[in-house]
C-alpha atoms as a PDB file:
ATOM      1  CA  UNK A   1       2.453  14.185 -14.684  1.00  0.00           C
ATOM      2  CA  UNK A   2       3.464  11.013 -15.740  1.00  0.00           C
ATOM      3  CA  UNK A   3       1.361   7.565 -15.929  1.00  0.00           C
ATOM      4  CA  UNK A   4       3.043   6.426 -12.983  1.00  0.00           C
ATOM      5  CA  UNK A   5       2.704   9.622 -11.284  1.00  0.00           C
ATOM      6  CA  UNK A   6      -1.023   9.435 -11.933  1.00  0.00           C
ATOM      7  CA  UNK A   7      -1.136   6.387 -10.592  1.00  0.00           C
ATOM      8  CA  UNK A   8       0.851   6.261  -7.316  1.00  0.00           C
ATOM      9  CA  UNK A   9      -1.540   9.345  -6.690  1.00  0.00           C
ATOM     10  CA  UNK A  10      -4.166   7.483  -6.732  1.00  0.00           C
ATOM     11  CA  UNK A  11      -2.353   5.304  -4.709  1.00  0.00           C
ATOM     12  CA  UNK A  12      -1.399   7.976  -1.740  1.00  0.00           C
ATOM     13  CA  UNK A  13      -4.866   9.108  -1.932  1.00  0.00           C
ATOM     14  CA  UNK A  14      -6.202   5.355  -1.171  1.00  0.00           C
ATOM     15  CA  UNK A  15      -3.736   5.330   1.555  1.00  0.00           C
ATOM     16  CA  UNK A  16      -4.404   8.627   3.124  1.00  0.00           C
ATOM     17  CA  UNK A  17      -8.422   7.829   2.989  1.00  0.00           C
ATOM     18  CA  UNK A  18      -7.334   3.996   4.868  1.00  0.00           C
ATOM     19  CA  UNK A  19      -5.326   6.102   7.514  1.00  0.00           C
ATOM     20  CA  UNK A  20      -7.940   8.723   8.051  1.00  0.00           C
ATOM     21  CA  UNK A  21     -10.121   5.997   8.521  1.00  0.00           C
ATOM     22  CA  UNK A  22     -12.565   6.469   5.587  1.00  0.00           C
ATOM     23  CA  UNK A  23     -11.275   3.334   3.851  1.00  0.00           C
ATOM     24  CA  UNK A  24     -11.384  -0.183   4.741  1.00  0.00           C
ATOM     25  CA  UNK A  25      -8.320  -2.292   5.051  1.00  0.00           C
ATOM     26  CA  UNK A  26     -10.021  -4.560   2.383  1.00  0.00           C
ATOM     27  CA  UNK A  27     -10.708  -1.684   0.003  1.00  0.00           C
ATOM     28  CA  UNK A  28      -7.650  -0.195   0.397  1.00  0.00           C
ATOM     29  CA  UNK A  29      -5.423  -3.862  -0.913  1.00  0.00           C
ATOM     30  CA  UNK A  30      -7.789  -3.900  -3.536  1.00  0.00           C
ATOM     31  CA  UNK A  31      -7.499  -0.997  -5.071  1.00  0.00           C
ATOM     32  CA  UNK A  32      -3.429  -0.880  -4.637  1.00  0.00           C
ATOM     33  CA  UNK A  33      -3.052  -4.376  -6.466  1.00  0.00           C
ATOM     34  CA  UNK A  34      -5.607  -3.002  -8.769  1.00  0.00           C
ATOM     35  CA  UNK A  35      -3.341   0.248  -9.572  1.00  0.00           C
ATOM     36  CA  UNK A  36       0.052  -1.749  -9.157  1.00  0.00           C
ATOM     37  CA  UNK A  37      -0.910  -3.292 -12.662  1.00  0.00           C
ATOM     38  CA  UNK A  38      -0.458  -0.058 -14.774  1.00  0.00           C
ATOM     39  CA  UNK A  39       2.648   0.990 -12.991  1.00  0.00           C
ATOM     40  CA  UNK A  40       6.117   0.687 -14.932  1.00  0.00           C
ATOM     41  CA  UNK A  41       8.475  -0.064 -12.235  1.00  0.00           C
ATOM     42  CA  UNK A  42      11.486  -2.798 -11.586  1.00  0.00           C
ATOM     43  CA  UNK A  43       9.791  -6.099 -10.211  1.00  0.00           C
ATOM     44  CA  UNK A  44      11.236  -5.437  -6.915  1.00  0.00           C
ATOM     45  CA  UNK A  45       8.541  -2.754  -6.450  1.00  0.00           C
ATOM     46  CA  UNK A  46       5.858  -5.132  -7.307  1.00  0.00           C
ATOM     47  CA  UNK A  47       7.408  -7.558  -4.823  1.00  0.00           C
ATOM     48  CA  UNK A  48       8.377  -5.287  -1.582  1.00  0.00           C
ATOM     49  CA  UNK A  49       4.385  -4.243  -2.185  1.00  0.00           C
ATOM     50  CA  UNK A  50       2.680  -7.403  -2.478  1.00  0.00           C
ATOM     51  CA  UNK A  51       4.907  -8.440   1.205  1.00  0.00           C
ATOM     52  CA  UNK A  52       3.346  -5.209   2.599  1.00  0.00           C
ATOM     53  CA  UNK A  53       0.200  -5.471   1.306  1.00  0.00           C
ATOM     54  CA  UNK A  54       0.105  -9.518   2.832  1.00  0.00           C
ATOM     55  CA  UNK A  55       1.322  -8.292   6.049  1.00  0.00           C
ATOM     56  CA  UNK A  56      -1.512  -5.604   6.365  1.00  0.00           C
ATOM     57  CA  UNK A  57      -3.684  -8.158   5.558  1.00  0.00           C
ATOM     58  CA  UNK A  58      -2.668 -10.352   8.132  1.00  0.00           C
ATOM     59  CA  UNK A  59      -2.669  -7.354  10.768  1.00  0.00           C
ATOM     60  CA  UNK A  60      -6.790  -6.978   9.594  1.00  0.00           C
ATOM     61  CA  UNK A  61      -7.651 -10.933   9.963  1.00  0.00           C
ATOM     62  CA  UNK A  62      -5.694 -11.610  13.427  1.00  0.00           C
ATOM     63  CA  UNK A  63      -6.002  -9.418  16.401  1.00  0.00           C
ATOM     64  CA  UNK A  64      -3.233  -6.603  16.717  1.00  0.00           C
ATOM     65  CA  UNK A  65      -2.056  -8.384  19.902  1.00  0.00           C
ATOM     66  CA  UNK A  66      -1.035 -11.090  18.328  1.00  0.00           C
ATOM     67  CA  UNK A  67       0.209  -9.749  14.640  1.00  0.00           C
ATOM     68  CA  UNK A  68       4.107  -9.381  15.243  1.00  0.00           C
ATOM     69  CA  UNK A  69       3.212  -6.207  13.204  1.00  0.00           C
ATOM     70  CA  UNK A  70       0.984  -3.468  13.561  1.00  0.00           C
ATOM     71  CA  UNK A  71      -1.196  -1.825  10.597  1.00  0.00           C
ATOM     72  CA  UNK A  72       0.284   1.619  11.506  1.00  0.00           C
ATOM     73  CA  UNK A  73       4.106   0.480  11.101  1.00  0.00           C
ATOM     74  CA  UNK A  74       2.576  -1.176   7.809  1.00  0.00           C
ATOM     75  CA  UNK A  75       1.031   1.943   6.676  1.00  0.00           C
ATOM     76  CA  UNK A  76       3.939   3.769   7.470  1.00  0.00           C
ATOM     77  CA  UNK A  77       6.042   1.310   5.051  1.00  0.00           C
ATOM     78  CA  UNK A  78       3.442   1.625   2.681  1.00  0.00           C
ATOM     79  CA  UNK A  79       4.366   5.607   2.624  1.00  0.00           C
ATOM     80  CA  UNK A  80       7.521   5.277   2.008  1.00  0.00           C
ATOM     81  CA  UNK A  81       7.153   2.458  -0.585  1.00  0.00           C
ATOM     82  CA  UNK A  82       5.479   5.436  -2.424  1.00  0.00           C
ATOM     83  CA  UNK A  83       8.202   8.098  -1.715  1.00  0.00           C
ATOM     84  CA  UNK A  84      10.619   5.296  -3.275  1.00  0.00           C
ATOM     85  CA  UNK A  85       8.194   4.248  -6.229  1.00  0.00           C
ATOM     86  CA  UNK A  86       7.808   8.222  -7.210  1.00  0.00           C
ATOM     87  CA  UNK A  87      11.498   8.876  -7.919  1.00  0.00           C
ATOM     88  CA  UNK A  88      12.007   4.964  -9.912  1.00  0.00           C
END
């Protein structure tokens, strides 16, 4: 397995633990910007994350009813950012 494989591993396994509810929204950015350093990946990657990562953010500080997003459609993005990162 590859560094990057390794590492967006790690990442899914951050995710999954945030979905299942065993991770904090707060833990869970942290330790994705914290594993987005070692990745080797175009900057679009690093960009289309950071926009996710701000907009699950934003879903945590305001109230769902009023976030034009919700955390689960974020998560769900966050998923497939993955898939896409995985074969890059």
């Amino acid at each position: 397995m590859g560094a990057n494989q390794t590492t967006l591993a790690a990442m899914r396994q951050a995710l999954d633990a945030h979905v299942a509810g065993q991770l904090p929204v707060g833990e869970l950015i942290a330790q994705w910007r914290a594993s987005a350093a070692s990745l080797t990946l175009p900057p679009v990657f690093g960009q289309a994350m950071e926009e996710l990562l701000r907009r699950m953010e934003m879903s945590a500080v305001f109230a769902q009813d009023s976030c034009s997003f919700s955390s689960t459609a974020v998560t769900d993005q966050l998923g497939k950012w993955l898939e896409k990162a995985g074969k890059a």
